[in-house]
Protein backbone atom coordinates (compact mmCIF):
# COMPACT_ATOMS: atom_id res chain seq x y z
CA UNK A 1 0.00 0.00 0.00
CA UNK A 2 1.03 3.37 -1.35
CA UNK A 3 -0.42 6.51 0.32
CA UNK A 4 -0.68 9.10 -2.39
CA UNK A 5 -1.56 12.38 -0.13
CA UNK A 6 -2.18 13.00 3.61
CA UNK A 7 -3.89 15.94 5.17
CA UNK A 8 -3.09 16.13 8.86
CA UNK A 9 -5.04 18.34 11.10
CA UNK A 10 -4.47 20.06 14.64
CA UNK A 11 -5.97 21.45 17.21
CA UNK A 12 -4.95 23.65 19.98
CA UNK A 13 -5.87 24.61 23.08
CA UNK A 14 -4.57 28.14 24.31
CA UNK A 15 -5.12 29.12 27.44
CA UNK A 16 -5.78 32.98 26.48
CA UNK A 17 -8.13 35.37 27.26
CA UNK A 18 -8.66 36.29 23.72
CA UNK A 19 -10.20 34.23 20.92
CA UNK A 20 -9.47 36.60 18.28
CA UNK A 21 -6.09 38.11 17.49
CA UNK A 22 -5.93 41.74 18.89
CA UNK A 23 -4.67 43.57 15.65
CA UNK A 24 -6.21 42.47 12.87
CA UNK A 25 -9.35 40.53 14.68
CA UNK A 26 -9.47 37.03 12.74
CA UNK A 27 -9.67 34.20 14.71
CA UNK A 28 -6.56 32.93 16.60
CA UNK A 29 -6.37 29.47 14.65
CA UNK A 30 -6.76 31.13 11.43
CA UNK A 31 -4.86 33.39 9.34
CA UNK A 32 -4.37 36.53 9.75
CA UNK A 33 -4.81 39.76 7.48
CA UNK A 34 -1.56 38.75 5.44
CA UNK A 35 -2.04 35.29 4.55
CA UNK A 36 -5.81 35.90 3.54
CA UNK A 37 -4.27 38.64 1.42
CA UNK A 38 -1.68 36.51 -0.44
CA UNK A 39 -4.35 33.51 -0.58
CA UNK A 40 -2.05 31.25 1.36
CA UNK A 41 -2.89 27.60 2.27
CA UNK A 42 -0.92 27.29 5.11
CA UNK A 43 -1.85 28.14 8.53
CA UNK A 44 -0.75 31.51 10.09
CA UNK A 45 1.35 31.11 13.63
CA UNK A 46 -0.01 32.27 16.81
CA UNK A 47 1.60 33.43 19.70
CA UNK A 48 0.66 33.97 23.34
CA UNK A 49 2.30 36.23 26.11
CA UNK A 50 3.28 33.66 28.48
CA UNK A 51 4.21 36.34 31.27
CA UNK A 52 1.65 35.90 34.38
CA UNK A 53 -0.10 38.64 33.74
CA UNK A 54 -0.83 38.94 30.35
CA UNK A 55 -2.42 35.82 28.40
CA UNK A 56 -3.23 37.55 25.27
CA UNK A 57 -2.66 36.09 21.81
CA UNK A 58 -1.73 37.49 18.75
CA UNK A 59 -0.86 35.99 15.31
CA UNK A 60 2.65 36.01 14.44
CA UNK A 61 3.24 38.50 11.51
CA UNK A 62 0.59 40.77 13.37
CA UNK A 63 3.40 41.47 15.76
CA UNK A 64 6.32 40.97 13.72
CA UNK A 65 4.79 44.00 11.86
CA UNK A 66 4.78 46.58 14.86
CA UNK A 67 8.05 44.97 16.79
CA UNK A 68 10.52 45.46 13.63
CA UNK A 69 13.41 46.72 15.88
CA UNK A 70 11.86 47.16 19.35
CA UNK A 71 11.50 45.37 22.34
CA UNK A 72 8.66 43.13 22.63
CA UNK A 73 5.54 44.07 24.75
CA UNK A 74 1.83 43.22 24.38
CA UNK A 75 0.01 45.80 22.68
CA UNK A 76 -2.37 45.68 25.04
CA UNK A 77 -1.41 45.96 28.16
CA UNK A 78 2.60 46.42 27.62
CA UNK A 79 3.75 44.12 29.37
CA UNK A 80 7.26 42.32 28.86
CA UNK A 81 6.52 39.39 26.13
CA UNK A 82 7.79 35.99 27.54
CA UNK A 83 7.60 32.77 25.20
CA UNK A 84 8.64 30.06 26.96
């Protein structure tokens, strides 16, 4: 037996206090504003502030966008990112 394609599929599980990502507001799970731009198949990343006292998630370009060359807090409340 030969397999000819496989589609895997994941799930996770954040403990966050957002669903949606805080920038561009599509679903954290989905892609954000860039990939539905350039009509990519692949999943966007998502990130979450591991830090104690912020839990909030964000899609990775989102924030790779507004941190070019700065130090990395959440937008939100600005509080050192961790990423354990």
């Amino acid at each position: 037996m030969k397999v000819k394609s496989l589609n895997l599929v994941s799930s996770l599980q954040w403990n966050s206090i957002n669903d949606e990502c805080l920038i561009c507001n599509n679903p954290i799970g989905s892609n954000c504003i860039k990939c539905e731009n350039n009509q990519s198949t692949s999943h966007c990343l998502s990130v979450m502030n591991n830090n104690h006292h912020c839990k909030h998630s964000y899609h990775l370009h989102c924030l790779t966008n507004i941190y070019k060359n700065a130090s990395l807090k959440c937008p939100m409340c600005n509080i050192d990112w961790t990423n354990k």
